[in-house]
N, C-alpha and C. Protein backbone atom coordinates (compact mmCIF):
# COMPACT_ATOMS: atom_id res chain seq x y z
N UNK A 1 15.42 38.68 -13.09
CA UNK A 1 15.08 38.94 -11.70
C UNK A 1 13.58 38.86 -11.50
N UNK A 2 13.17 39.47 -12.58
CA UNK A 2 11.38 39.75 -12.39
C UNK A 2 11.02 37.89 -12.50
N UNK A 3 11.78 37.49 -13.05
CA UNK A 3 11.02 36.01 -13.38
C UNK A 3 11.09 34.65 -12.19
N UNK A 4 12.71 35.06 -11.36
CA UNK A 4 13.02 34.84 -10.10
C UNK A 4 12.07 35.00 -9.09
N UNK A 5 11.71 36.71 -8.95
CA UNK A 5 10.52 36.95 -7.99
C UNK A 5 8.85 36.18 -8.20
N UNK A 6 8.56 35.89 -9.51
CA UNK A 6 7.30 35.53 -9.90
C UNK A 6 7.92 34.13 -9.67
N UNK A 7 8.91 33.42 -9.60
CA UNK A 7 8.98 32.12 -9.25
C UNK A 7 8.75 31.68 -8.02
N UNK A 8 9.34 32.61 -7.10
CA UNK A 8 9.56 32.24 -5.82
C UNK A 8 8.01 32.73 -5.16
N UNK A 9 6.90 33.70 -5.65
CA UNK A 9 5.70 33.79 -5.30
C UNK A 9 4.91 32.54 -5.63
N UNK A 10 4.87 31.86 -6.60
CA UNK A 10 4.49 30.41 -7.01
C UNK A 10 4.77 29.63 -5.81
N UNK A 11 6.58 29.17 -5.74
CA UNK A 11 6.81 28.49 -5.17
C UNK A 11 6.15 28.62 -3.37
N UNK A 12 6.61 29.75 -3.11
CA UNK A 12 5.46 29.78 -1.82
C UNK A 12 4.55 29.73 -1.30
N UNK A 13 3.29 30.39 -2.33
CA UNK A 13 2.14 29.83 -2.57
C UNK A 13 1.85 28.06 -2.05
N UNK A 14 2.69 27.32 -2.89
CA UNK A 14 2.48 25.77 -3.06
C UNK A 14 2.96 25.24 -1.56
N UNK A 15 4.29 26.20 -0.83
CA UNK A 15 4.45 25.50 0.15
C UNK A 15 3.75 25.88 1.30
N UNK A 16 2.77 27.22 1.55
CA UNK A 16 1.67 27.72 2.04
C UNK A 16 0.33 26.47 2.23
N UNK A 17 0.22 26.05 0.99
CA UNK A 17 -0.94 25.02 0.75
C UNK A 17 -0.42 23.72 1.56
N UNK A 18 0.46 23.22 1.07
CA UNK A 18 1.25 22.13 1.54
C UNK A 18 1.27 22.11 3.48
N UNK A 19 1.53 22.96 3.90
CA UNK A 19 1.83 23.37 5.00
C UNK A 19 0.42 23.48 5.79
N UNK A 20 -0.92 24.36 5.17
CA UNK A 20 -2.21 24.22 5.72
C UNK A 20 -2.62 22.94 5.83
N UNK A 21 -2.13 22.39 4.61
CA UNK A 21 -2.82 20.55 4.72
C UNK A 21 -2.21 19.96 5.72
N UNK A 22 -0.87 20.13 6.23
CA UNK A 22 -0.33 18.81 7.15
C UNK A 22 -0.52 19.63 8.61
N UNK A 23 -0.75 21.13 8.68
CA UNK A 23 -1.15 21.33 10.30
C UNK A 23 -3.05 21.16 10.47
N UNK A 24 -3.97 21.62 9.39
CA UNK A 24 -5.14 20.78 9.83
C UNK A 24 -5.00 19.19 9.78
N UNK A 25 -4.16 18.31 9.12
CA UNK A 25 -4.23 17.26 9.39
C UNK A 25 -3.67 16.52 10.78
N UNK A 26 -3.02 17.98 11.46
CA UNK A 26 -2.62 17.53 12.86
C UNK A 26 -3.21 17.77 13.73
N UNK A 27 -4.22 18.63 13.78
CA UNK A 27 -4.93 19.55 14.43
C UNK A 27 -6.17 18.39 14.81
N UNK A 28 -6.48 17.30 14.34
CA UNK A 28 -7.16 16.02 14.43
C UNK A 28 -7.12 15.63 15.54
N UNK A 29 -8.05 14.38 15.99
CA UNK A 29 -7.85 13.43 17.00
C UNK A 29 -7.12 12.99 17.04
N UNK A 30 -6.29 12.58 18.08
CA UNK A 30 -5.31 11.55 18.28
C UNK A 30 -4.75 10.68 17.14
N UNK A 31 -4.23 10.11 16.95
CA UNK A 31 -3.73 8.96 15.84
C UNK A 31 -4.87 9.29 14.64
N UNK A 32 -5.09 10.08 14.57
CA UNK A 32 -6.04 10.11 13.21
C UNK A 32 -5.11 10.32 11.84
N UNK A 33 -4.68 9.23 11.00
CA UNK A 33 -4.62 9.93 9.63
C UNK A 33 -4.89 10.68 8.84
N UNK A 34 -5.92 11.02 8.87
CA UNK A 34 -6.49 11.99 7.68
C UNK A 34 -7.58 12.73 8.61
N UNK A 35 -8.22 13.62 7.51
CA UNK A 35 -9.56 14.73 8.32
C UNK A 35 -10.07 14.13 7.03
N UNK A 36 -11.28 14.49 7.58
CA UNK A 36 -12.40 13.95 6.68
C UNK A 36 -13.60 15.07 6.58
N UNK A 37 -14.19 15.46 5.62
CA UNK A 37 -15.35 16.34 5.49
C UNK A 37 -15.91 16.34 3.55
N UNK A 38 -17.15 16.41 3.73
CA UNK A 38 -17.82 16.37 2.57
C UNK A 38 -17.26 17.22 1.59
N UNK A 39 -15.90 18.45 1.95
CA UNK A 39 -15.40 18.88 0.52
C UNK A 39 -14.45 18.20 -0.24
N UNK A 40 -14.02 17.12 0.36
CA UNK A 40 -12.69 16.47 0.17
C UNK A 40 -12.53 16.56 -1.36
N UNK A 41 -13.57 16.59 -2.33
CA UNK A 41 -13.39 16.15 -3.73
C UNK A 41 -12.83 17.99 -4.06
N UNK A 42 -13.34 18.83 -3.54
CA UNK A 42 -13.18 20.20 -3.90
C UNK A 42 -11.85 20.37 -3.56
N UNK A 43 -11.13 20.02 -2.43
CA UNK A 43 -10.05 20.45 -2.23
C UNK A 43 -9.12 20.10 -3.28
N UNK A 44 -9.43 18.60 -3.39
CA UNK A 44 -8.50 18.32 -4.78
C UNK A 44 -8.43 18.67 -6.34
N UNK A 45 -9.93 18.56 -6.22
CA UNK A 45 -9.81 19.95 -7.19
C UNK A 45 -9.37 21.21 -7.86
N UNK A 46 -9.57 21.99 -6.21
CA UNK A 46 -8.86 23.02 -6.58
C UNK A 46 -7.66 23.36 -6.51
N UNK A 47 -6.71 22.00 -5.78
CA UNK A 47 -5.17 22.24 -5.99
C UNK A 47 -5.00 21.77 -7.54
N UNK A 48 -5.74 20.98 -8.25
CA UNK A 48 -5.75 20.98 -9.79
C UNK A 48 -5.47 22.32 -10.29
N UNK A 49 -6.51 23.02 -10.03
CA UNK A 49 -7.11 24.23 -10.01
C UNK A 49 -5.87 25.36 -10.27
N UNK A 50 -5.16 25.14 -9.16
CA UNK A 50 -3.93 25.66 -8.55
C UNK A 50 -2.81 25.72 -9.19
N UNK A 51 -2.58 24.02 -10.27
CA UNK A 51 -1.24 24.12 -10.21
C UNK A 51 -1.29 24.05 -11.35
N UNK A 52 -2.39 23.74 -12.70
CA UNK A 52 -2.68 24.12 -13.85
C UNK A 52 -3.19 25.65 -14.00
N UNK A 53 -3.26 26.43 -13.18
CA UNK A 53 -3.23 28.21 -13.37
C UNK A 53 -2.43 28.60 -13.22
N UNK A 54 -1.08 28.43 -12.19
CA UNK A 54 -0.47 28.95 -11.91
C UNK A 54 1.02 29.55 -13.02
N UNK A 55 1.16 30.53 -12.66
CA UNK A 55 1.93 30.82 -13.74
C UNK A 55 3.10 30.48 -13.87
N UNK A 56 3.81 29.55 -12.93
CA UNK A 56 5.04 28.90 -12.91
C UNK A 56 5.13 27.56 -13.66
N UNK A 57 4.14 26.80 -13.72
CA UNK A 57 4.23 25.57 -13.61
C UNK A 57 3.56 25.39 -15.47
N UNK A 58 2.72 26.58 -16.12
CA UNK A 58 1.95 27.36 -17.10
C UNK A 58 2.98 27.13 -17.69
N UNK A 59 3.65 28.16 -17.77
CA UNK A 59 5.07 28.84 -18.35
C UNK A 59 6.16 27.44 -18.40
N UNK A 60 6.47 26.96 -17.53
CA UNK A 60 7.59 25.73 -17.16
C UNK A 60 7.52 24.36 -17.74
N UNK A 61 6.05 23.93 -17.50
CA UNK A 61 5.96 23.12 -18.34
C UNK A 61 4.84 23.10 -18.97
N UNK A 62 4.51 23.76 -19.94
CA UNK A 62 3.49 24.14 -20.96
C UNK A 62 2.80 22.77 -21.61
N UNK A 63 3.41 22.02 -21.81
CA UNK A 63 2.58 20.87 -22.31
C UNK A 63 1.53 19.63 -21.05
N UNK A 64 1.97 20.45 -19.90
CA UNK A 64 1.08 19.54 -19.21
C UNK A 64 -0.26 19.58 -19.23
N UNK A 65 -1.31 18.19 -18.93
CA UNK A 65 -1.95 18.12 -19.75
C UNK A 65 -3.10 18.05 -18.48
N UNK A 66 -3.54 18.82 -17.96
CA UNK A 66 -4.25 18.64 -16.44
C UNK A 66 -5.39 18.77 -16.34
N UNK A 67 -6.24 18.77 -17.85
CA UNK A 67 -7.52 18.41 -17.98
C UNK A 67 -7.88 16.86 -17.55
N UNK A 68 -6.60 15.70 -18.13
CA UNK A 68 -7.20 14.78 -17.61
C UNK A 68 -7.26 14.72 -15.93
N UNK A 69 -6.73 15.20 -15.43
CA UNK A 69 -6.53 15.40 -14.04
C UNK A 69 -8.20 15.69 -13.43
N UNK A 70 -8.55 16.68 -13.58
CA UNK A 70 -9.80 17.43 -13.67
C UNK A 70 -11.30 16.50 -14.25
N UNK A 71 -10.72 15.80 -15.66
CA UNK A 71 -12.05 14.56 -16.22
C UNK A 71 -12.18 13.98 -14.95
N UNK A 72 -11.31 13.09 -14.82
CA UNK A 72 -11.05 12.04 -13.93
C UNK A 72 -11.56 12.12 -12.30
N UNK A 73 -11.09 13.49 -11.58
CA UNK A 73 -11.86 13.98 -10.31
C UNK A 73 -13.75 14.25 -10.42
N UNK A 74 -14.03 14.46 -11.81
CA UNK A 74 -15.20 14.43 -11.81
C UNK A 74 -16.10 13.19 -12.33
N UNK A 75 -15.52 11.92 -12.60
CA UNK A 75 -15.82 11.27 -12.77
C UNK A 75 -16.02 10.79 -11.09
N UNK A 76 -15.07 10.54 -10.48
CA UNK A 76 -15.01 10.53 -8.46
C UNK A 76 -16.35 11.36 -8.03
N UNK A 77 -16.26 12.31 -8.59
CA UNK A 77 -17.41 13.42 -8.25
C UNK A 77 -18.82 12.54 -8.39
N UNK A 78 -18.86 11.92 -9.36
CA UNK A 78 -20.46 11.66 -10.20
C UNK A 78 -20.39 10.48 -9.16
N UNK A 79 -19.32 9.70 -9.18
CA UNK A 79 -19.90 7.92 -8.57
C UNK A 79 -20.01 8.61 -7.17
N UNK A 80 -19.09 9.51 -6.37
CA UNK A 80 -19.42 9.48 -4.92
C UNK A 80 -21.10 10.19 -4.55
N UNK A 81 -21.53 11.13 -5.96
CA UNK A 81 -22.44 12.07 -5.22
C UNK A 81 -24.02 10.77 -6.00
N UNK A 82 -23.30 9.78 -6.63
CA UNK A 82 -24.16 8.79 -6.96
C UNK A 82 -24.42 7.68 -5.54
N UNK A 83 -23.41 7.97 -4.39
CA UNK A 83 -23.82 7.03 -3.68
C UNK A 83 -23.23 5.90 -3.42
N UNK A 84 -22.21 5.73 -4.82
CA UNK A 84 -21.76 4.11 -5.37
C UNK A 84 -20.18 4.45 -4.47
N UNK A 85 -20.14 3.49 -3.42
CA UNK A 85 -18.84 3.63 -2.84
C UNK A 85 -17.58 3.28 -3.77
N UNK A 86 -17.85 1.85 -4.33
CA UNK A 86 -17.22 0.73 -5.41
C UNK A 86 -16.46 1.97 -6.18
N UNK A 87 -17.70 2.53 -7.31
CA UNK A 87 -17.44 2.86 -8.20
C UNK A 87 -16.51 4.20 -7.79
N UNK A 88 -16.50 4.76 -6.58
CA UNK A 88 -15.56 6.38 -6.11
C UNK A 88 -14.08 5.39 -6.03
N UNK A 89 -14.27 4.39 -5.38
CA UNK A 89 -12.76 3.51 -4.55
C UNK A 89 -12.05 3.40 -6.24
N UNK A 90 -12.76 3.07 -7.02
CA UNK A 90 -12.16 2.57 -8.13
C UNK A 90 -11.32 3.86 -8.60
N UNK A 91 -12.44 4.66 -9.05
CA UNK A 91 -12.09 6.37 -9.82
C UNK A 91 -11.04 6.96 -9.10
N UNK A 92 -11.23 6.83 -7.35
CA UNK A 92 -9.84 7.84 -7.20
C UNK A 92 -8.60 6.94 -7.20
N UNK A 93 -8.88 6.15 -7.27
CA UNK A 93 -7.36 4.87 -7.15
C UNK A 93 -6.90 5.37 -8.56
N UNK A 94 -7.99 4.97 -9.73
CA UNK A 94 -7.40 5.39 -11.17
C UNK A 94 -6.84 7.16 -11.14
N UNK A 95 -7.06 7.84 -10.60
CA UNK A 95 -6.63 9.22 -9.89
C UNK A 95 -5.56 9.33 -9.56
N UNK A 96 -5.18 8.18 -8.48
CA UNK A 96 -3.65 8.25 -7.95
C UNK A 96 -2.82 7.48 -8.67
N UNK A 97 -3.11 6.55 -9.86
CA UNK A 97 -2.69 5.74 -10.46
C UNK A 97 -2.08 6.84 -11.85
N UNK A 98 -2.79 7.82 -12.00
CA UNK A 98 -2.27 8.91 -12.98
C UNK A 98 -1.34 9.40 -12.38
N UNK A 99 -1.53 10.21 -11.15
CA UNK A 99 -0.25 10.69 -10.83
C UNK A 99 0.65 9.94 -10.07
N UNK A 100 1.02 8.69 -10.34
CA UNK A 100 2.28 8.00 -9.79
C UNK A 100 3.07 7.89 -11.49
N UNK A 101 2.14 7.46 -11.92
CA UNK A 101 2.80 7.40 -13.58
C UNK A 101 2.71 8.64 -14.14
N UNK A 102 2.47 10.02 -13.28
CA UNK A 102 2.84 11.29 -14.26
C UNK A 102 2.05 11.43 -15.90
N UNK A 103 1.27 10.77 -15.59
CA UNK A 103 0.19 10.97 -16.80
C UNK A 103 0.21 12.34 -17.68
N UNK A 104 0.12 12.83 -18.89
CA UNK A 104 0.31 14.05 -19.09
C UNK A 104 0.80 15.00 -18.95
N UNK A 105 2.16 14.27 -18.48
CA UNK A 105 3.40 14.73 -18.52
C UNK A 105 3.43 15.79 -17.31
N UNK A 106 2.68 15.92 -16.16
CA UNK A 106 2.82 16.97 -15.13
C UNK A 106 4.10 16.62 -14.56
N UNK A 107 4.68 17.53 -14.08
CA UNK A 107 5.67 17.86 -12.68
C UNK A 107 5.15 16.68 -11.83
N UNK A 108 6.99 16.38 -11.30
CA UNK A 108 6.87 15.92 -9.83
C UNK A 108 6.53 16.47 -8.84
N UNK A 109 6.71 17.68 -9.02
CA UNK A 109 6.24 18.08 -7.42
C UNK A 109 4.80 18.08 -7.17
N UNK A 110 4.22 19.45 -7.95
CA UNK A 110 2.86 18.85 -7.97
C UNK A 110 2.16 17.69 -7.95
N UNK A 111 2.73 16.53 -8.63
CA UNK A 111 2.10 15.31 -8.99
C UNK A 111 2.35 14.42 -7.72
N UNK A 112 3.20 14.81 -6.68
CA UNK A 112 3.48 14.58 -5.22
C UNK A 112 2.86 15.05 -4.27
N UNK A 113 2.47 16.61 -4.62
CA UNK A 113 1.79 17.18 -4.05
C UNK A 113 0.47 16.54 -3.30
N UNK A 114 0.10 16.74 -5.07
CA UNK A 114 -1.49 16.27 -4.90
C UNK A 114 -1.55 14.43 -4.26
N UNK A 115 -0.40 13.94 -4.51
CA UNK A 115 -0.68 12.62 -4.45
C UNK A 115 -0.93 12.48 -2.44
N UNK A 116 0.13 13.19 -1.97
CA UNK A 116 -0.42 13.75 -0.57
C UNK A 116 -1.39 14.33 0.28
N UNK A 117 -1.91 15.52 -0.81
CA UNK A 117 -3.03 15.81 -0.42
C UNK A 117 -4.14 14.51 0.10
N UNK A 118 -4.29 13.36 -1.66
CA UNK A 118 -5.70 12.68 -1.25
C UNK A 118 -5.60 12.15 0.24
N UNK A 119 -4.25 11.59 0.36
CA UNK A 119 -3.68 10.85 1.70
C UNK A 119 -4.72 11.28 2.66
N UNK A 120 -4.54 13.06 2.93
CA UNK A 120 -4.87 14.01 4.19
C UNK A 120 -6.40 14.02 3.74
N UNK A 121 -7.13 13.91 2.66
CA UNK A 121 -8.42 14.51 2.32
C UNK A 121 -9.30 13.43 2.35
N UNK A 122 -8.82 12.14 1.38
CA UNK A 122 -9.85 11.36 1.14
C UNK A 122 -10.54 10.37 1.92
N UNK A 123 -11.25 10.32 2.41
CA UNK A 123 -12.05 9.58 3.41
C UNK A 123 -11.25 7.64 2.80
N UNK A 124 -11.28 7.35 3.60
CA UNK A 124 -10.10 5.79 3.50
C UNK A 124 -11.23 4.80 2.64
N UNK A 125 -12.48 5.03 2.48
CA UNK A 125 -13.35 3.99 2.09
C UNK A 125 -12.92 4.20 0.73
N UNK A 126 -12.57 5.26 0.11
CA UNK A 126 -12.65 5.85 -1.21
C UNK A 126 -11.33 5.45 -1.89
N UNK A 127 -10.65 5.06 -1.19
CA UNK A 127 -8.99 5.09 -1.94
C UNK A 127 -8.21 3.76 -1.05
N UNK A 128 -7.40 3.52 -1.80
CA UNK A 128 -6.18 2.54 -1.09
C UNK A 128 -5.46 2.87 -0.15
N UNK A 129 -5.31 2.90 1.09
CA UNK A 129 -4.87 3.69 1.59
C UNK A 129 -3.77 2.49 1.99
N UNK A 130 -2.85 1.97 1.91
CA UNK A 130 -1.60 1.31 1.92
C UNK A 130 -0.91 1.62 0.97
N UNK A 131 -0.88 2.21 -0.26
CA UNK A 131 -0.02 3.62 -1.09
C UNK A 131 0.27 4.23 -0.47
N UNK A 132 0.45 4.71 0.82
CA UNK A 132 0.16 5.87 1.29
C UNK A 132 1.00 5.49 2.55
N UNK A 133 1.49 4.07 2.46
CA UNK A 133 2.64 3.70 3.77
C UNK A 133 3.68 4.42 3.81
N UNK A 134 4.10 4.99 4.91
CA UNK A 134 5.51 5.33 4.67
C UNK A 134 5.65 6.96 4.92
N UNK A 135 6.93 7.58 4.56
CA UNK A 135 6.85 9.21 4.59
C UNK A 135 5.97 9.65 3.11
N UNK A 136 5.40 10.77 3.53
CA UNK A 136 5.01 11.96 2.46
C UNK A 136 6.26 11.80 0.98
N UNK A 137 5.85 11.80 -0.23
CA UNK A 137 6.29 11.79 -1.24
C UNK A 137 6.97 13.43 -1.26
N UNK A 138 8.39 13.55 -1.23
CA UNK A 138 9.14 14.72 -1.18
C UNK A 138 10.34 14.68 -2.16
N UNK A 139 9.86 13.69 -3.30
CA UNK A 139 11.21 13.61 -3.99
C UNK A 139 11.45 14.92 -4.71
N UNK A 140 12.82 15.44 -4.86
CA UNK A 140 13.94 16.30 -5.57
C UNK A 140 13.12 16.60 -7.05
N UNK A 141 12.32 17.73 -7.32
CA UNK A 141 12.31 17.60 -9.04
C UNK A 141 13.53 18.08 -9.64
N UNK A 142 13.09 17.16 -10.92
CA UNK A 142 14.43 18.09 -11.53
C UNK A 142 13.97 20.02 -12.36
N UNK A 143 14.89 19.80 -13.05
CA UNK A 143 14.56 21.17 -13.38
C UNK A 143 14.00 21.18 -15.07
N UNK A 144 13.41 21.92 -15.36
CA UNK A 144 12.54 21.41 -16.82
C UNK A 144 13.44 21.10 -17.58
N UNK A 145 14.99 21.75 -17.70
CA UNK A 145 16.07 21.30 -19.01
C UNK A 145 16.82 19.97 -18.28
N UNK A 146 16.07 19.03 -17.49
CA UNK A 146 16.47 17.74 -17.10
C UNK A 146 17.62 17.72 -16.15
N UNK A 147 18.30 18.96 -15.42
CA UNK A 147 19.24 18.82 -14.83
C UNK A 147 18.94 18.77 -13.55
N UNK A 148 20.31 18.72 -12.38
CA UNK A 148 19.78 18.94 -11.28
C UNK A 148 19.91 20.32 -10.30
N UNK A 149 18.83 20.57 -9.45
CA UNK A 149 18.97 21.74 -8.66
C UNK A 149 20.88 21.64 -7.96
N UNK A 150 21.30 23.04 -8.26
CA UNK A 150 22.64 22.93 -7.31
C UNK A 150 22.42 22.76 -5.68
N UNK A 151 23.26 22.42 -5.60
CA UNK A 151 22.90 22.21 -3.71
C UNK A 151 22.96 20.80 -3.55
């Protein structure tokens, strides 16, 4: 039960976050895709931050590996605060290119998560933004012993 309740505080948490991102991203101008502001690299960050601390995802799947997650945003970090547009477009593409292929074995959800977030965060010069056609990435995870949720 205790492990139920500490699950479902996780899980809400994530859909709390999830939920701030898509009403400031509505809260925008007109037809605007995304919001844009000089923390964009922090936000993604700290849902890194977020979903490699958290004690659900810790515990669940223990071998994920979300340092490279973290190298990699700061490599984005160095070329954007260098100036070099090229070199950010490249880094966060290789960014979203980790989490479509689940690099280091993270979760789908998270690895959906975040792949949504850049959508809402990253200024369009910086990233591909035709990945990004279509609905929000909401696929079904499974459950860590490979089965599926009932329901």
């Amino acid at each position: 039960m205790k492990q139920l309740l500490k699950h479902m505080r996780d899980v809400a948490g994530v859909v709390t976050m999830v939920c701030v991102v898509l009403f400031v991203s509505m809260a925008g101008p007109t037809g605007a895709a995304t919001i844009h502001h000089p923390y964009w690299i922090d936000d993604i960050q700290g849902a890194i931050a977020f979903y490699k601390g958290g004690g659900y995802y810790k515990k669940t799947y223990p071998g994920a590996q979300w340092d490279l997650y973290i190298e990699q945003m700061q490599v984005v970090r160095s070329a954007y605060e260098e100036g070099d547009t090229g070199a950010t477009y490249v880094a966060m593409n290789r960014f979203m290119d980790m989490l479509e292929a689940r690099e280091g074995g993270i979760p789908v959800q998270p690895a959906n998560e975040l792949f949504n977030l850049c959508n809402f965060v990253t200024p369009p010069e910086f990233h591909d933004v035709t990945r990004h056609a279509g609905a929000p990435r909401i696929e079904q995870p499974r459950r860590p012993d490979g089965a599926q949720w009932p329901g």
